[in-house]
Protein backbone atom coordinates (compact mmCIF):
# COMPACT_ATOMS: atom_id res chain seq x y z
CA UNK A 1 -47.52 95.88 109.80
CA UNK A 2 -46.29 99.47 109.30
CA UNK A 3 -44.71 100.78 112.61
CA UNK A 4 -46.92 103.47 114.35
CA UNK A 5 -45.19 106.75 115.76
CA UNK A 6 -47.21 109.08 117.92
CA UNK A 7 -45.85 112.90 117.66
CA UNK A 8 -46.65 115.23 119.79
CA UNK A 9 -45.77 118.96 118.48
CA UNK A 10 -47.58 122.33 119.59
CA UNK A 11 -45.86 123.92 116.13
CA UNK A 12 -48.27 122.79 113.36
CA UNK A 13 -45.71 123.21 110.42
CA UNK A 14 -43.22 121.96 112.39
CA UNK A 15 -45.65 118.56 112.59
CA UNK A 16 -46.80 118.45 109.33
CA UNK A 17 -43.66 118.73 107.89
CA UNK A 18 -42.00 115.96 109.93
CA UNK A 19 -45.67 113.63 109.35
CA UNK A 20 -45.29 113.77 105.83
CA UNK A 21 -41.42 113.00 105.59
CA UNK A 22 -42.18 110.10 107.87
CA UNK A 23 -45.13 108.52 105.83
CA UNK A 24 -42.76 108.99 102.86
CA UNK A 25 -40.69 106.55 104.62
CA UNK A 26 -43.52 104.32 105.31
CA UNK A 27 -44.59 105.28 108.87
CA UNK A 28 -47.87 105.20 110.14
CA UNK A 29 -47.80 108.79 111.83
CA UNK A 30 -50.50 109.92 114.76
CA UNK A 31 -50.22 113.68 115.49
CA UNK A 32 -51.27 115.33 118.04
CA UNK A 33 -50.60 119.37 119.17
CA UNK A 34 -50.05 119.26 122.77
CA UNK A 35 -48.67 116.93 125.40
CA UNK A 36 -52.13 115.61 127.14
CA UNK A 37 -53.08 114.98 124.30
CA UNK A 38 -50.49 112.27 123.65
CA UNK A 39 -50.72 110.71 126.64
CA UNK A 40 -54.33 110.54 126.30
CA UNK A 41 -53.79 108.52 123.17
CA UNK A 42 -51.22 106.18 124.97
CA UNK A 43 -53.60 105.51 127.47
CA UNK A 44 -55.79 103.43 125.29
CA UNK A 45 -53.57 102.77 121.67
CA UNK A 46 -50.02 101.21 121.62
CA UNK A 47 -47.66 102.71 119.76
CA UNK A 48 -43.52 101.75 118.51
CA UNK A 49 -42.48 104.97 119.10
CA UNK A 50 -42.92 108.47 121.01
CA UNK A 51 -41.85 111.46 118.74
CA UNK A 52 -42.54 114.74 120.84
CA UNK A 53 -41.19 118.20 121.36
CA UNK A 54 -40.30 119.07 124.75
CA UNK A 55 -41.73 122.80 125.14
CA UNK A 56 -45.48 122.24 124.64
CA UNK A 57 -48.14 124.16 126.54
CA UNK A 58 -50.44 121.99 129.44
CA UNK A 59 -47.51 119.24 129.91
CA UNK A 60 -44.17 119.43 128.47
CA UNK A 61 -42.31 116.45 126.57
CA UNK A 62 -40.33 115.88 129.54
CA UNK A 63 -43.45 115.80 131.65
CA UNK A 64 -44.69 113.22 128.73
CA UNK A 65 -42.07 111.55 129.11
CA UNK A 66 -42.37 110.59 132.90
CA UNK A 67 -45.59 109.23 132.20
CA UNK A 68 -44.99 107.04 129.42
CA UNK A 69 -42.30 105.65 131.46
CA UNK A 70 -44.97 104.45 133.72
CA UNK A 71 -47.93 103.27 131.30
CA UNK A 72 -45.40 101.79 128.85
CA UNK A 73 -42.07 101.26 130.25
CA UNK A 74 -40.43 99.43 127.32
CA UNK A 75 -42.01 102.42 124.85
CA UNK A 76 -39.41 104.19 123.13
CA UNK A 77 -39.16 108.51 123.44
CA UNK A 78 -36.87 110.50 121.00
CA UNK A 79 -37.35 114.34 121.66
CA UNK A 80 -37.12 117.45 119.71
CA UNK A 81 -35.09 120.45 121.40
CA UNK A 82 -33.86 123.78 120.55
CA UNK A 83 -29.97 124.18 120.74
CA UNK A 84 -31.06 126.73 124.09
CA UNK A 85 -33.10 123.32 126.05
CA UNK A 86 -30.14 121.10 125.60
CA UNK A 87 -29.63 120.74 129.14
CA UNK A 88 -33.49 120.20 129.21
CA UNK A 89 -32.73 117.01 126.30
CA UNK A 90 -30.02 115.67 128.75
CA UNK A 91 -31.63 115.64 131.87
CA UNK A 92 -34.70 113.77 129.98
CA UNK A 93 -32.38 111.42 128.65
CA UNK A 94 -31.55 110.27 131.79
CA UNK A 95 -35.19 109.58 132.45
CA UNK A 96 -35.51 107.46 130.01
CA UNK A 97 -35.61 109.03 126.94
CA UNK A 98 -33.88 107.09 124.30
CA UNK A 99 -32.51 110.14 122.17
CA UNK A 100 -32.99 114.06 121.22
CA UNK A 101 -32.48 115.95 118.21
CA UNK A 102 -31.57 119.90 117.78
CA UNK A 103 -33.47 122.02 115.70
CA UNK A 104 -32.92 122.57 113.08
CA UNK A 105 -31.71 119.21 112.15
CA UNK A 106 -31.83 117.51 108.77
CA UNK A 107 -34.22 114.56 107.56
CA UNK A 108 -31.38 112.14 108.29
CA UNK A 109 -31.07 112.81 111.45
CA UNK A 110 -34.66 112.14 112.36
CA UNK A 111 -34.79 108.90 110.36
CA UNK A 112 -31.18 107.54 111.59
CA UNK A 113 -32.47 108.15 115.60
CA UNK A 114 -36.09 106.40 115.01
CA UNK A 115 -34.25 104.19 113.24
CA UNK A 116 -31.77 103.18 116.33
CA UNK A 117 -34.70 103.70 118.29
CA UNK A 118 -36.55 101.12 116.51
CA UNK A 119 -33.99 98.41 116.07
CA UNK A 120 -32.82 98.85 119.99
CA UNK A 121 -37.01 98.26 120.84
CA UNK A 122 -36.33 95.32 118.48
CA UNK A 123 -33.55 93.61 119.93
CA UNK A 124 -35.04 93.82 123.75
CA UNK A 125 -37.96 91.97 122.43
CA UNK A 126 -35.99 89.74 120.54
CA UNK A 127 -34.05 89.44 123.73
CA UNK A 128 -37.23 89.20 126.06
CA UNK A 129 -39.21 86.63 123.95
CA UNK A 130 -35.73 84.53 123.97
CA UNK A 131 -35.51 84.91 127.96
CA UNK A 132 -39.24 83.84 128.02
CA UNK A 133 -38.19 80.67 126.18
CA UNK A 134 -35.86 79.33 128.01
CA UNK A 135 -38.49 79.25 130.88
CA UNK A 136 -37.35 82.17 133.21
CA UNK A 137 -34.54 79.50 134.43
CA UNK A 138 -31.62 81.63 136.35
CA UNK A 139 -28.50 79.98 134.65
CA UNK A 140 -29.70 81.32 131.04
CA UNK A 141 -29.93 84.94 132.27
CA UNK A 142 -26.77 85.87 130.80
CA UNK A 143 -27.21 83.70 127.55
CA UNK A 144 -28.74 86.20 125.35
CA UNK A 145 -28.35 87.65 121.96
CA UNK A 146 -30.20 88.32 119.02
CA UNK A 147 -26.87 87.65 116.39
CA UNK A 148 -27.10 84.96 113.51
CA UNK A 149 -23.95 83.08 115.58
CA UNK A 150 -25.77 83.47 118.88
CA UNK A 151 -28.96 82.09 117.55
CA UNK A 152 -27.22 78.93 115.80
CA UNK A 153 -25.40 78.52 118.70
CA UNK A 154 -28.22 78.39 120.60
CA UNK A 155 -30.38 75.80 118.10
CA UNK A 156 -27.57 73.38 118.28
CA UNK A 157 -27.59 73.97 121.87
CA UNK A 158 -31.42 72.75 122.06
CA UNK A 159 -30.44 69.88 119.63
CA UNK A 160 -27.39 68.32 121.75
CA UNK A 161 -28.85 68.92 124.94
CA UNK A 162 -31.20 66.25 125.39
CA UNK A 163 -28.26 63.17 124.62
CA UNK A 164 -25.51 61.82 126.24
CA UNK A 165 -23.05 62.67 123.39
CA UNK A 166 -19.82 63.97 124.54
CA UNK A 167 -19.04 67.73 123.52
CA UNK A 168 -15.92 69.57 123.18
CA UNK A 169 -16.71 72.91 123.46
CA UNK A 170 -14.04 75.46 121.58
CA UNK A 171 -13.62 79.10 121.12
CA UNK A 172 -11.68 81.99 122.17
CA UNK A 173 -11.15 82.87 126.01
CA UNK A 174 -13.81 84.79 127.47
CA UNK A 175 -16.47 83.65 124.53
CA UNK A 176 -18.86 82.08 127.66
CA UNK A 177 -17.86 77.73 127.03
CA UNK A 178 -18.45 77.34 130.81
CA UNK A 179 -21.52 79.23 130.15
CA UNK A 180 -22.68 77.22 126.95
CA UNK A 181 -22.04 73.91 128.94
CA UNK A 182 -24.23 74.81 131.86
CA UNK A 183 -26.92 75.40 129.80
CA UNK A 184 -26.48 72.03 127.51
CA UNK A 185 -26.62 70.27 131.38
CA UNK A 186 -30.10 71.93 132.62
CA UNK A 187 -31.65 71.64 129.03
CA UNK A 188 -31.11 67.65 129.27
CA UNK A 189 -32.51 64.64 131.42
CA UNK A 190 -29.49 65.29 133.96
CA UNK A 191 -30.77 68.81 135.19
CA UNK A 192 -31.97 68.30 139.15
CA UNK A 193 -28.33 66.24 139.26
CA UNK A 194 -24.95 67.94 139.76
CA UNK A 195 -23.31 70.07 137.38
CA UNK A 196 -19.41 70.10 138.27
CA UNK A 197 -16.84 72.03 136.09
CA UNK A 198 -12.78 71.45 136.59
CA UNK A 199 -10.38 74.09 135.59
CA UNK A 200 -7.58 71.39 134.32
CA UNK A 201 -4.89 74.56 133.68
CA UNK A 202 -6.12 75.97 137.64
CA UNK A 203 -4.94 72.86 139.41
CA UNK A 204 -1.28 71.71 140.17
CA UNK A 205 0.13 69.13 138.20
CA UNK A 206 0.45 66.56 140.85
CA UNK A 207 -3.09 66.96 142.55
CA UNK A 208 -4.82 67.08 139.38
CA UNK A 209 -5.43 63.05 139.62
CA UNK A 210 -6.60 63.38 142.91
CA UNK A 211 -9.09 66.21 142.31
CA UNK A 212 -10.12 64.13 138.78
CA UNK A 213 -10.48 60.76 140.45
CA UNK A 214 -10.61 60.97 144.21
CA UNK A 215 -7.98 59.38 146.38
CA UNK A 216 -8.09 56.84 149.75
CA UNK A 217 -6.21 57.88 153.28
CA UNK A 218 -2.60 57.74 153.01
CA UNK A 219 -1.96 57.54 149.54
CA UNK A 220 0.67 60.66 149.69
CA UNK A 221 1.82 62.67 151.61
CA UNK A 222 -1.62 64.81 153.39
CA UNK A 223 -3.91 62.50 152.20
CA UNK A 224 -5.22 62.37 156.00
CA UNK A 225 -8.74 60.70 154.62
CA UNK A 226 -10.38 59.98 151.79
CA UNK A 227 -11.54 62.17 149.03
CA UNK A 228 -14.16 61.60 146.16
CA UNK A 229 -12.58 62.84 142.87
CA UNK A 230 -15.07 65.60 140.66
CA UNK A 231 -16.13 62.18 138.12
CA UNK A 232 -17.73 60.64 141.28
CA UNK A 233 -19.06 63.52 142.48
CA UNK A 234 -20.81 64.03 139.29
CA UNK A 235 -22.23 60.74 138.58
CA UNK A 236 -25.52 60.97 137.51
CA UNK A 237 -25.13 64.59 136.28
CA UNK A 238 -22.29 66.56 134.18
CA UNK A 239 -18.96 66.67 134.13
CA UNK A 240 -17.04 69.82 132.11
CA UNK A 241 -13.17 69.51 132.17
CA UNK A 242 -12.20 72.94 131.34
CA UNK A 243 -8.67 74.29 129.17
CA UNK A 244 -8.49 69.97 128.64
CA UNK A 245 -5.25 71.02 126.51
CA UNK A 246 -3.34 70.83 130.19
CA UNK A 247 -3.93 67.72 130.79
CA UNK A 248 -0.34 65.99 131.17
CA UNK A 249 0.15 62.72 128.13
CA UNK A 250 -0.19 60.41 131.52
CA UNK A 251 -3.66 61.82 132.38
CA UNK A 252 -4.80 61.64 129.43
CA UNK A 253 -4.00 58.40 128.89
CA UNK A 254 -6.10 57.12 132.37
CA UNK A 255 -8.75 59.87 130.91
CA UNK A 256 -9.08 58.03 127.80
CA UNK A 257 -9.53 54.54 129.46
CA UNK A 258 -12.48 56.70 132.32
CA UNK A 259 -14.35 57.74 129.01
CA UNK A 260 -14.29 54.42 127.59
CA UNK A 261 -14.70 52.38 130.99
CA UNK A 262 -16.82 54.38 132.94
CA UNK A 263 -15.08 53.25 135.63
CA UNK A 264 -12.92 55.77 138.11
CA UNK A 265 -9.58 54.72 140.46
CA UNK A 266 -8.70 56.65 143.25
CA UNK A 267 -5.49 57.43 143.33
CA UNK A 268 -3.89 54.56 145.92
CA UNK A 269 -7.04 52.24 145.30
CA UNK A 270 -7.57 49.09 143.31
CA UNK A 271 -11.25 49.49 143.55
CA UNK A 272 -12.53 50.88 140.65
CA UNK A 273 -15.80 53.01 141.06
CA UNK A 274 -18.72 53.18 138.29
CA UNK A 275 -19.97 56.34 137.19
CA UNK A 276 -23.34 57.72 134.82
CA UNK A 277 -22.25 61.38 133.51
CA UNK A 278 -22.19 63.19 130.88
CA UNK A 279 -18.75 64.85 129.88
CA UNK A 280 -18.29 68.09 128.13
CA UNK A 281 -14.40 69.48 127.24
CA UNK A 282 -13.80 73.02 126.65
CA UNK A 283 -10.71 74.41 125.34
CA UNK A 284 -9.69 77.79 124.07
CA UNK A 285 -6.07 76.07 121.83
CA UNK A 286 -6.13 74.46 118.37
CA UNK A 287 -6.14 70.64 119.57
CA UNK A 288 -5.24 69.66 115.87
CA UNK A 289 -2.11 71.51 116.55
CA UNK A 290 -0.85 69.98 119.87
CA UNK A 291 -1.72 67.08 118.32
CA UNK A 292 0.61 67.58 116.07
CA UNK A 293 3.33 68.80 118.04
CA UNK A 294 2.87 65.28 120.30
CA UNK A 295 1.24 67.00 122.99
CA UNK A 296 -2.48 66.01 123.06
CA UNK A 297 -3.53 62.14 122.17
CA UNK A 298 -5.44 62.03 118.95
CA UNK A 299 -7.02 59.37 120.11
CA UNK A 300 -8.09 61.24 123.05
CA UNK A 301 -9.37 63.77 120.97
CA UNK A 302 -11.56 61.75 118.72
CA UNK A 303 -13.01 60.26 122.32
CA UNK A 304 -13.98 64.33 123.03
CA UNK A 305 -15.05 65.74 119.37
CA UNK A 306 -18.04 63.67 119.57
CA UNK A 307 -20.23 66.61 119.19
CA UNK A 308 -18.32 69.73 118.25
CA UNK A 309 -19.75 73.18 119.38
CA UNK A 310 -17.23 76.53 118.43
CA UNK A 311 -18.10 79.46 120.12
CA UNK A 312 -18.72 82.96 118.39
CA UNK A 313 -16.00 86.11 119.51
CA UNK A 314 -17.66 88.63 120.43
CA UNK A 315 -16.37 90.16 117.22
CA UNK A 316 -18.43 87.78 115.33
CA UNK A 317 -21.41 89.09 117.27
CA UNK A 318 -21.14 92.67 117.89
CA UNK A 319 -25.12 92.91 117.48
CA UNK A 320 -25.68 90.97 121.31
CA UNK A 321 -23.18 94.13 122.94
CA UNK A 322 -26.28 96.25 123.82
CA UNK A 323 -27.96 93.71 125.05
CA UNK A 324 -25.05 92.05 126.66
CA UNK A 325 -24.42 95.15 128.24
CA UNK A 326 -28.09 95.74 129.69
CA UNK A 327 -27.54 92.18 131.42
CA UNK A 328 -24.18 93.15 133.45
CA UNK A 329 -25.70 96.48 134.14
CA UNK A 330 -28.81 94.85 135.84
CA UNK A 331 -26.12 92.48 137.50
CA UNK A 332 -24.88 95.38 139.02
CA UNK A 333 -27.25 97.62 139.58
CA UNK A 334 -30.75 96.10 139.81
CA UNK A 335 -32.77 99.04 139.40
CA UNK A 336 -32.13 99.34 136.06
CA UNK A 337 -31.42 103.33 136.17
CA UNK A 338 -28.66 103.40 134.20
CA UNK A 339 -28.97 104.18 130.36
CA UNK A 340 -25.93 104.20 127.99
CA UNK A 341 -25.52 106.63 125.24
CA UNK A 342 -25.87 105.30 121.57
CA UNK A 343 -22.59 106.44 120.43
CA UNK A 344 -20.75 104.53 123.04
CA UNK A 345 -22.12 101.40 121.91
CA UNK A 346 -20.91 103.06 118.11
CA UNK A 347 -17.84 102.86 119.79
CA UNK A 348 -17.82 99.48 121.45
CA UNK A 349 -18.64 97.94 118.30
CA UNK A 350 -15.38 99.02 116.47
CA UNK A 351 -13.29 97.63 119.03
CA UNK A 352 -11.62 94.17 118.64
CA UNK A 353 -12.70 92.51 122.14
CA UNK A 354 -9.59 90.48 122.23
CA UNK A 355 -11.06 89.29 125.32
CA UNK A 356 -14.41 88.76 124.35
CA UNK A 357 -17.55 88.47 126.57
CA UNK A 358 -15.45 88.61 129.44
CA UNK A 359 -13.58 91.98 128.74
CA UNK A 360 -16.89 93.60 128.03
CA UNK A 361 -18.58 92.59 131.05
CA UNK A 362 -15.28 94.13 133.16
CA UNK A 363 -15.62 96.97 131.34
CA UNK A 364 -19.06 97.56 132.06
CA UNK A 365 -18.54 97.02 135.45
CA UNK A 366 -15.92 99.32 135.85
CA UNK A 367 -17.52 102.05 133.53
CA UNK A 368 -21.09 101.32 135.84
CA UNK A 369 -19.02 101.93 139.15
CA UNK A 370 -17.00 105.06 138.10
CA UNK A 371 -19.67 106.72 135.89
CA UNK A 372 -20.47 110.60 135.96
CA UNK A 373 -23.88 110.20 135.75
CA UNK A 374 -26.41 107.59 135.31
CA UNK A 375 -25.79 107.71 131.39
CA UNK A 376 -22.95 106.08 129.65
CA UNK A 377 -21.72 108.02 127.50
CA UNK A 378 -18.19 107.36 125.90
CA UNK A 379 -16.38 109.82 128.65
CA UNK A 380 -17.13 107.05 130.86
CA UNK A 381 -14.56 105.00 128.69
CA UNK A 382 -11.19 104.16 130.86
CA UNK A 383 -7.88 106.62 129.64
CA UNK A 384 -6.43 103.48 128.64
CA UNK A 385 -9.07 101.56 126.23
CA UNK A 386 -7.21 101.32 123.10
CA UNK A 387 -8.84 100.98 119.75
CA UNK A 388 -7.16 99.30 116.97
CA UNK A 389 -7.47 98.34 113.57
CA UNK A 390 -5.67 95.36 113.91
CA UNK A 391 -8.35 92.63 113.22
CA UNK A 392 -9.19 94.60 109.83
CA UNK A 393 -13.00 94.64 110.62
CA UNK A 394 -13.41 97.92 109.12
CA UNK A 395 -11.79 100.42 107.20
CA UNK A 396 -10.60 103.75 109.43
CA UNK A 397 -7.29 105.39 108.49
CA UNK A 398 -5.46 104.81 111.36
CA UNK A 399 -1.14 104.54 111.57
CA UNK A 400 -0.68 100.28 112.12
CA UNK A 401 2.37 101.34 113.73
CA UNK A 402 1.34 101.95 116.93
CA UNK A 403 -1.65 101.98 119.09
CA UNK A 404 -3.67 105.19 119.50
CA UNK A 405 -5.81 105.88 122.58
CA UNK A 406 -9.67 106.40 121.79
CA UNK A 407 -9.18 110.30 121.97
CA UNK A 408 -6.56 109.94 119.51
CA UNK A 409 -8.07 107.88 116.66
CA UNK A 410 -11.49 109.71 117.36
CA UNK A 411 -9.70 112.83 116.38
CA UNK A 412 -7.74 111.68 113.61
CA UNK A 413 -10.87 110.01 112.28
CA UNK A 414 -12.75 113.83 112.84
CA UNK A 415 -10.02 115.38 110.66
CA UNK A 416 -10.16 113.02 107.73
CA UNK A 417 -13.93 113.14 107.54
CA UNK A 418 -13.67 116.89 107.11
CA UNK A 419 -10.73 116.82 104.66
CA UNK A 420 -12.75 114.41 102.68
CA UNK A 421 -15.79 116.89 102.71
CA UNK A 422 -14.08 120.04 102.22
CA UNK A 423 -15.17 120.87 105.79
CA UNK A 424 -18.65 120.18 105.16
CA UNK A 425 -20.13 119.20 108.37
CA UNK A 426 -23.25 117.86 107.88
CA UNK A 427 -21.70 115.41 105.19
CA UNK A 428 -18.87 114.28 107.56
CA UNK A 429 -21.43 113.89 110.20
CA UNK A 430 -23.50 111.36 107.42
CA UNK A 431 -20.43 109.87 106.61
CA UNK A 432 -19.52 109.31 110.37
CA UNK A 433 -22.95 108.15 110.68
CA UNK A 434 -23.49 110.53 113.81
CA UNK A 435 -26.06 113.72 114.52
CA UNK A 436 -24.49 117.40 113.17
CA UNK A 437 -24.61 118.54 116.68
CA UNK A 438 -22.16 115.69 117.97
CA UNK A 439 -19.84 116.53 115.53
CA UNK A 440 -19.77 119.91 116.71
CA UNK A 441 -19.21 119.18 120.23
CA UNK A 442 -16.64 116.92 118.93
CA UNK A 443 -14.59 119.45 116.50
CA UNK A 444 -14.36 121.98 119.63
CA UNK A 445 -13.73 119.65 122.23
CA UNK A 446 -10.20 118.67 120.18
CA UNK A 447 -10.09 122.45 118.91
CA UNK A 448 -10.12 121.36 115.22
CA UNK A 449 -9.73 123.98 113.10
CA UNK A 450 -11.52 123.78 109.29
């Protein structure tokens, strides 16, 4: 079904113009001359997206705006401006509107902003219908993504769930394994029981068997009573032993015979307890590798890869940032005010995320609390984010022999663009797959000369 734009312009060969070059592309186009007019129309049609100029005579785009905000919240608005109404185009883009364009512009630059328009309304759908799903259920609310990885992930995740199969979850810190493992628990049988994850690498070495398997009064020194261990604590839900690599060869050893028993010994005990769970391992090493080096039990190993699940980087799945992002900005701020700028997620997705999930959802945070305004814009980025081209995910000229600061690569990435086009702007700004006018801004906020 073609997608249907409404466009609301009081210049009529402004309107035509832009009406036809949109049907070229396909577009179903609905224009309309003045701003009422529109919202007439939106009161009774739906529509993908809201094309409108802001100066129009009986209510302005801004004015528009507002409104459609409040019949159609999750309706798209990109606006039209001239250069002299910028500050008009920036205060409505912190209503809600998802872009603006200068005029003049070129056709690009309307087609590349429905476009982002279009595939952002896309992925919060994606991401809604996905929520809707997995039944509204709190514990999923950060589990979203719209990525081929994400999605497989998630199928196998819907597959394993309902068994008792041991899992060992791997995959990069940060990636979300904790995460991942809660949601294999409350998708299966064991969901109104106890889910109980142990941080192996968190716990000193010679209270890890107590915290594992419990312990009886007086079997060391402060053992003043006893203590269930986190395997009979879980029984009858699931157990996820997290960074498992740290287990010492000795507790792995009286792991492997718990896994194959089913049977627990307090530490100073004889009695040996029975317990019903289900056990996930997560790890963030190459167990192969210890294994190798005489550090992890094969045998052990072969007891935990029952079901192996790897875990995406967020590299792998740079399409879920937006709506990653959206999540830890509602986490922080409920209202849902703040919008971020479409070139700063440009920018988040060349970055490596080393750290993964994790690092992004810091970053958000700290972005969210020390923000200028309630857009995010990429001088909301911290002096010391660092991008690299270390990973070799994409092509920039930038020195490998040290690490440039954003401000620094963004420049140097400016000035080859325009060397490459002889200075012409509106082909570096193609190439650089951003609007004319940004480049602008860009070239005299680092005084570049041409």
């Amino acid at each position: 079904m073609p997608i249907k734009i409404l466009l609301a312009d009081d210049d009529d060969a402004l309107r035509r113009v832009i009406q036809y070059k949109l049907e070229q592309e396909g577009y179903d186009v609905f224009p309309v001359n003045d701003g009422e007019k529109a919202l007439n129309e939106l009161k009774t049609k739906q529509y993908d997206l809201v094309l409108s100029d802001i100066k129009m005579p009986r209510l302005t785009g801004v004015q528009l705006l507002e409104q459609v905000k409040k019949i159609q919240p999750a309706l798209e608005v990109i606006l039209i401006t001239a250069f002299a109404d910028v500050s008009q185009a920036v205060r409505a883009v912190k209503l809600g509107a998802f872009d603006y364009i200068t005029k003049p512009f070129e056709d690009d630059q309307l087609l590349i902003a429905i476009e982002k328009a279009l595939k952002y309304k896309r992925l919060e759908n994606e991401n809604r219908a996905l929520k809707e799903k997995l039944q509204g259920q709190r514990y999923l609310d950060n589990i979203v993504g719209v990525s081929r990885p994400f999605k497989e992930l998630m199928i196998l995740v819907d597959k394993i769930a309902p068994s008792d199969a041991t899992v060992l979850l791997t995959g990069e810190s940060g990636t979300g394994k904790e995460v991942i493992a809660r949601a294999i628990h409350y998708k299966s049988s064991r969901r109104n029981n106890d889910f109980i994850a142990v941080n192996c690498a968190a716990i000193p070495r010679e209270l890890i068997e107590s915290e594992l398997f419990g312990h009886v009064k007086g079997a060391f020194t402060g053992a003043v009573k006893d203590k269930k261990g986190k395997f009979e604590l879980a029984d009858g839900g699931t157990l996820l032993l997290d960074e498992v690599s740290e287990l010492s060869l000795e507790l792995q050893a009286k792991l492997l015979r718990v896994i194959q028993e089913r049977v627990v010994e307090p530490v100073g005990s004889e009695k040996k307890i029975e317990v019903d769970i289900r056990l996930l391992a997560a790890t963030n090493v190459n167990l192969k590798e210890k294994i190798a080096d005489g550090k992890f039990r094969e045998d052990l190993y072969y007891r935990l890869n029952v079901i192996p699940v790897r875990l995406p980087s967020l590299r792998e799945r740079k399409e879920d940032i937006p709506i990653l992002m959206r999540g830890f900005i509602r986490k922080i701020e409920p209202d849902d005010k703040i919008n971020v700028e479409s070139g700063l997620i440009d920018i988040l997705k060349e970055y490596s995320w080393p750290g993964n999930i994790r690092e992004l959802e810091n970053l958000v945070e700290r972005m969210v609390i020390l923000r200028k305004s309630d857009t995010l814009t990429e001088s909301d980025l911290p002096s010391d984010f660092i991008v690299d081209n270390t990973d070799g995910s994409h092509d920039l000229d930038i020195p490998q022999k040290k690490n440039l600061t954003f401000h620094e690569a963004e420049k140097k990435i400016i000035v080859d663009a325009l060397k490459e086009f002889a200075g012409n702007k509106s082909k570096a700004a193609r190439h650089l797959n951003i609007p004319r006018h940004v480049l602008i801004y860009r070239i005299r906020k680092y005084g570049i000369r041409i």
